[in-house]
N, C-alpha and C. Protein backbone atom coordinates (compact mmCIF):
# COMPACT_ATOMS: atom_id res chain seq x y z
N UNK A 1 31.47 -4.23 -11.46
CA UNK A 1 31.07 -4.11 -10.07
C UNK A 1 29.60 -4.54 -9.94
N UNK A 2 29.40 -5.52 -9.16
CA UNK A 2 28.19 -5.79 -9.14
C UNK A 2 27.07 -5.09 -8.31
N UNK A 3 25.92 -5.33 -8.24
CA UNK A 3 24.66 -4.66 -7.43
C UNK A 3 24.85 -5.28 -6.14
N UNK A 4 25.28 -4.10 -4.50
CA UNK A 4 24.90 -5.36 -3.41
C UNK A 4 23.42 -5.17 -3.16
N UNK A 5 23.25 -6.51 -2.37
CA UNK A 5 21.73 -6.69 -1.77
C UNK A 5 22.07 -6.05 -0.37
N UNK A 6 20.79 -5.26 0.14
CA UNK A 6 20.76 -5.28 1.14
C UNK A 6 19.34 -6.09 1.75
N UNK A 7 19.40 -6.24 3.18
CA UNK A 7 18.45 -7.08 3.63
C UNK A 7 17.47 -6.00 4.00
N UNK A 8 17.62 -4.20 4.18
CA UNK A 8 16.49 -3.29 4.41
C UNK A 8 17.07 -2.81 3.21
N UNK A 9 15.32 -2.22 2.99
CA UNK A 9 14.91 -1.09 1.94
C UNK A 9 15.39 0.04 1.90
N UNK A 10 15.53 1.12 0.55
CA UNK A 10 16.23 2.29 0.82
C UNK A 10 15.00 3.15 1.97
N UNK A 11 13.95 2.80 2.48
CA UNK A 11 12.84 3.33 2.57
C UNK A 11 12.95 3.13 3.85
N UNK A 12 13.27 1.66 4.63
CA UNK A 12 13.77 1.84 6.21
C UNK A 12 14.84 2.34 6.53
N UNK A 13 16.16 1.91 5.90
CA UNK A 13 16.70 2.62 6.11
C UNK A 13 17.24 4.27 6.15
N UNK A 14 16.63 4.64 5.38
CA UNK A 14 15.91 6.00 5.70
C UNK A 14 15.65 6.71 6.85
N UNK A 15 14.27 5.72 6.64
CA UNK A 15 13.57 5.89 8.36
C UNK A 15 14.45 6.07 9.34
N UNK A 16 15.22 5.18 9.70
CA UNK A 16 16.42 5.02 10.77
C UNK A 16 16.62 6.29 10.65
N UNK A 17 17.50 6.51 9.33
CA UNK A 17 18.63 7.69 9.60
C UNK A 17 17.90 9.18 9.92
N UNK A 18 16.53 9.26 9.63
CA UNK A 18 15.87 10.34 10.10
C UNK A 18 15.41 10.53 11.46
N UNK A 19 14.88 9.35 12.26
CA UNK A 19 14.53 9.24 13.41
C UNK A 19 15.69 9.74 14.05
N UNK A 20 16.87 8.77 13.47
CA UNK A 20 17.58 9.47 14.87
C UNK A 20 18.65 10.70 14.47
N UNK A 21 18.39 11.34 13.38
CA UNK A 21 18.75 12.71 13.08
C UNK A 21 17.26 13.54 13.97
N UNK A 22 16.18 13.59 14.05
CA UNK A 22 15.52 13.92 14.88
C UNK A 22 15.25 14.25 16.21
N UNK A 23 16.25 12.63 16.83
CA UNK A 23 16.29 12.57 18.02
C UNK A 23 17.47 13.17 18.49
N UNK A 24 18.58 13.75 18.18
CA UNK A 24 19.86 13.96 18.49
C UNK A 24 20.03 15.87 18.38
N UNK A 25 18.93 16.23 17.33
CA UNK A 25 18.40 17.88 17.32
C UNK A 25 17.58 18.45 17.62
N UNK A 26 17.31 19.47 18.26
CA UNK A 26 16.79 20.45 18.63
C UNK A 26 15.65 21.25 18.22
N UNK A 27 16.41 21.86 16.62
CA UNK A 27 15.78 22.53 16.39
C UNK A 27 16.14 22.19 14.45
N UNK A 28 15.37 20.86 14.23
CA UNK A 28 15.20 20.08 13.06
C UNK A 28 15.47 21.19 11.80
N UNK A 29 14.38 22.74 11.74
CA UNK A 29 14.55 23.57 10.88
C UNK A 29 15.60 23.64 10.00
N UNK A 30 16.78 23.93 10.88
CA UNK A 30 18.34 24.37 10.01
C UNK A 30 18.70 23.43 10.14
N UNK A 31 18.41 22.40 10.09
CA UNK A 31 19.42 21.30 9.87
C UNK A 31 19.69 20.40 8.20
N UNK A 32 20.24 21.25 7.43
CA UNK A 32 20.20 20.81 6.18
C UNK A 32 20.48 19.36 5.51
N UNK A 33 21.19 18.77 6.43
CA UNK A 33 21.45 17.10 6.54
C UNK A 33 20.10 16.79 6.67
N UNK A 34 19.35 16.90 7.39
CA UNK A 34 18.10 15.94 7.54
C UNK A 34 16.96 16.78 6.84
N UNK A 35 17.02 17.68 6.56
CA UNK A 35 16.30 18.32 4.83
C UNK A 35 16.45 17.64 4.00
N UNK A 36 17.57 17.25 3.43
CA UNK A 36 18.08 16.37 2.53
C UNK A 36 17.43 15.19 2.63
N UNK A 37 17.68 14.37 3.87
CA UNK A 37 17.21 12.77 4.18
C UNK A 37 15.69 12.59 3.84
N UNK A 38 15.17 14.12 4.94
CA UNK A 38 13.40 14.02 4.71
C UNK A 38 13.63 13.76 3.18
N UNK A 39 13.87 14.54 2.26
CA UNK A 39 13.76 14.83 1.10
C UNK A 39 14.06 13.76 0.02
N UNK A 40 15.61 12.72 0.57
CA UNK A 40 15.57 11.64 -0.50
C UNK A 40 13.96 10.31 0.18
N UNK A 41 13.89 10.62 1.69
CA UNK A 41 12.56 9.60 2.13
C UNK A 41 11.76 9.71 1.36
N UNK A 42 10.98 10.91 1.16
CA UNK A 42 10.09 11.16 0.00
C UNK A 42 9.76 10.56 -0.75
N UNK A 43 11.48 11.21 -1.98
CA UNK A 43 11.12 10.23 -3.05
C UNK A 43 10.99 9.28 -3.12
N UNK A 44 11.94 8.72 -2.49
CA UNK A 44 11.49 6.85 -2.42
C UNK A 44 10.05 6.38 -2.25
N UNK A 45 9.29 7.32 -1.07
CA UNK A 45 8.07 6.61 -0.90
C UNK A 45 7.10 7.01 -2.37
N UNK A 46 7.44 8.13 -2.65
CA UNK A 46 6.64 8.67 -3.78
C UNK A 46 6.99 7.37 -5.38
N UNK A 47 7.76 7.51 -5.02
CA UNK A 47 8.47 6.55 -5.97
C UNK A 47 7.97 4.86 -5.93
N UNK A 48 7.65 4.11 -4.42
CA UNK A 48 6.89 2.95 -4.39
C UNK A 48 5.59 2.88 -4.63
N UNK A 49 4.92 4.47 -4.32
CA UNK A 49 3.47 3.75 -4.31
C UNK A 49 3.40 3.89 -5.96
N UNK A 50 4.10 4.72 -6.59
CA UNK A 50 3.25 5.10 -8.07
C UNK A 50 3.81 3.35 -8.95
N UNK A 51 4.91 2.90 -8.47
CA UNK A 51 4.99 1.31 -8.76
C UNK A 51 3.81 0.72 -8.47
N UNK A 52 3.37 1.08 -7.48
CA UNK A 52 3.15 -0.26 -6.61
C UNK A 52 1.12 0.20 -7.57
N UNK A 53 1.03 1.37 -8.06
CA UNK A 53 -0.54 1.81 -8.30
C UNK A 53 -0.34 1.77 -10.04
N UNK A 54 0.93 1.75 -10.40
CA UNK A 54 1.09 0.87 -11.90
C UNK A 54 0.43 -0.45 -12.03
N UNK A 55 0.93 -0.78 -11.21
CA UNK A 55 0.93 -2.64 -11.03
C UNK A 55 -0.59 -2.59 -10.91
N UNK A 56 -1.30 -2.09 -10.23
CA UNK A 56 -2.55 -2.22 -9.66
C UNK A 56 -3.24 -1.60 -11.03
N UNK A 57 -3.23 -0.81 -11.80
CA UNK A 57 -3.50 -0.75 -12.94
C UNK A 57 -3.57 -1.66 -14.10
N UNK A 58 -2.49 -2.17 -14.48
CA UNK A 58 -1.84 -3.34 -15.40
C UNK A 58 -2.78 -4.18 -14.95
N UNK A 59 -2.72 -4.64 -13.74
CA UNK A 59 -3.65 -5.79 -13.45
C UNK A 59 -4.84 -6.21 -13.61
N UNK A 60 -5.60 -4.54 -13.39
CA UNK A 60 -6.66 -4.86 -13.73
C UNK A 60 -7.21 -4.91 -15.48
N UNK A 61 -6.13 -3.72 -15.70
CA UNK A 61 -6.60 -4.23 -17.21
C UNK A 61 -6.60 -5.66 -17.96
N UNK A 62 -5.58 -6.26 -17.30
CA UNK A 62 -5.11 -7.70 -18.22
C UNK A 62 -6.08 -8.29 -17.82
N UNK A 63 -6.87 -8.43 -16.64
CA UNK A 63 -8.32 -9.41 -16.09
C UNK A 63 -9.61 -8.62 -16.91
N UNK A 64 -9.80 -7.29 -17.34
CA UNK A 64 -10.56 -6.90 -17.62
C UNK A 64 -10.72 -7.23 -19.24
N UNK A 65 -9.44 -7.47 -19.70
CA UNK A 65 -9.54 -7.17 -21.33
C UNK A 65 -10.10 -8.51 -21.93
N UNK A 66 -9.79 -9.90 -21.05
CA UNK A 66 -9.92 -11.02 -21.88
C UNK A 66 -12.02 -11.37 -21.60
N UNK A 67 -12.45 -10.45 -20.38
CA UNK A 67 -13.65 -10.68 -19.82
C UNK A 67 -14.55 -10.45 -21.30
N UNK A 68 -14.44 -8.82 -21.41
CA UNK A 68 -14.82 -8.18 -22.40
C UNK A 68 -15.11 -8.58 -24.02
N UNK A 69 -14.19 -9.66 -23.94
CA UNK A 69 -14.06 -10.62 -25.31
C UNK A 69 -15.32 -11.35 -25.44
């Protein structure tokens, strides 16, 4: 079974499904469905930036290491 592509991120689409779990309740608190959603949004975002501040790491080391020589 292969990997599908989608054309949005797990991270907008997300978004979507929270906005309008938001917009459709009342009283957001007890609503354990969109506990959940907040909760997988999260990780995902938690999950891009520490990629995204790897990368930004790596990078600088590999420009820094050959300077130093």
């Amino acid at each position: 079974m292969a990997k599908k592509t989608t054309s949005e991120s797990d991270e907008t689409r997300l978004k979507k499904k929270v906005a309008a779990k938001v917009a459709d309740h009342k009283d957001s608190k007890e609503d354990e469905a969109l506990r959940s959603l907040k909760k997988r949004l999260r990780r995902v975002q938690r999950k891009r930036r520490t990629v995204a501040l790897r990368k930004k790491n790596s990078a600088s080391k590999k420009t820094a290491a050959p300077a130093a020589k």
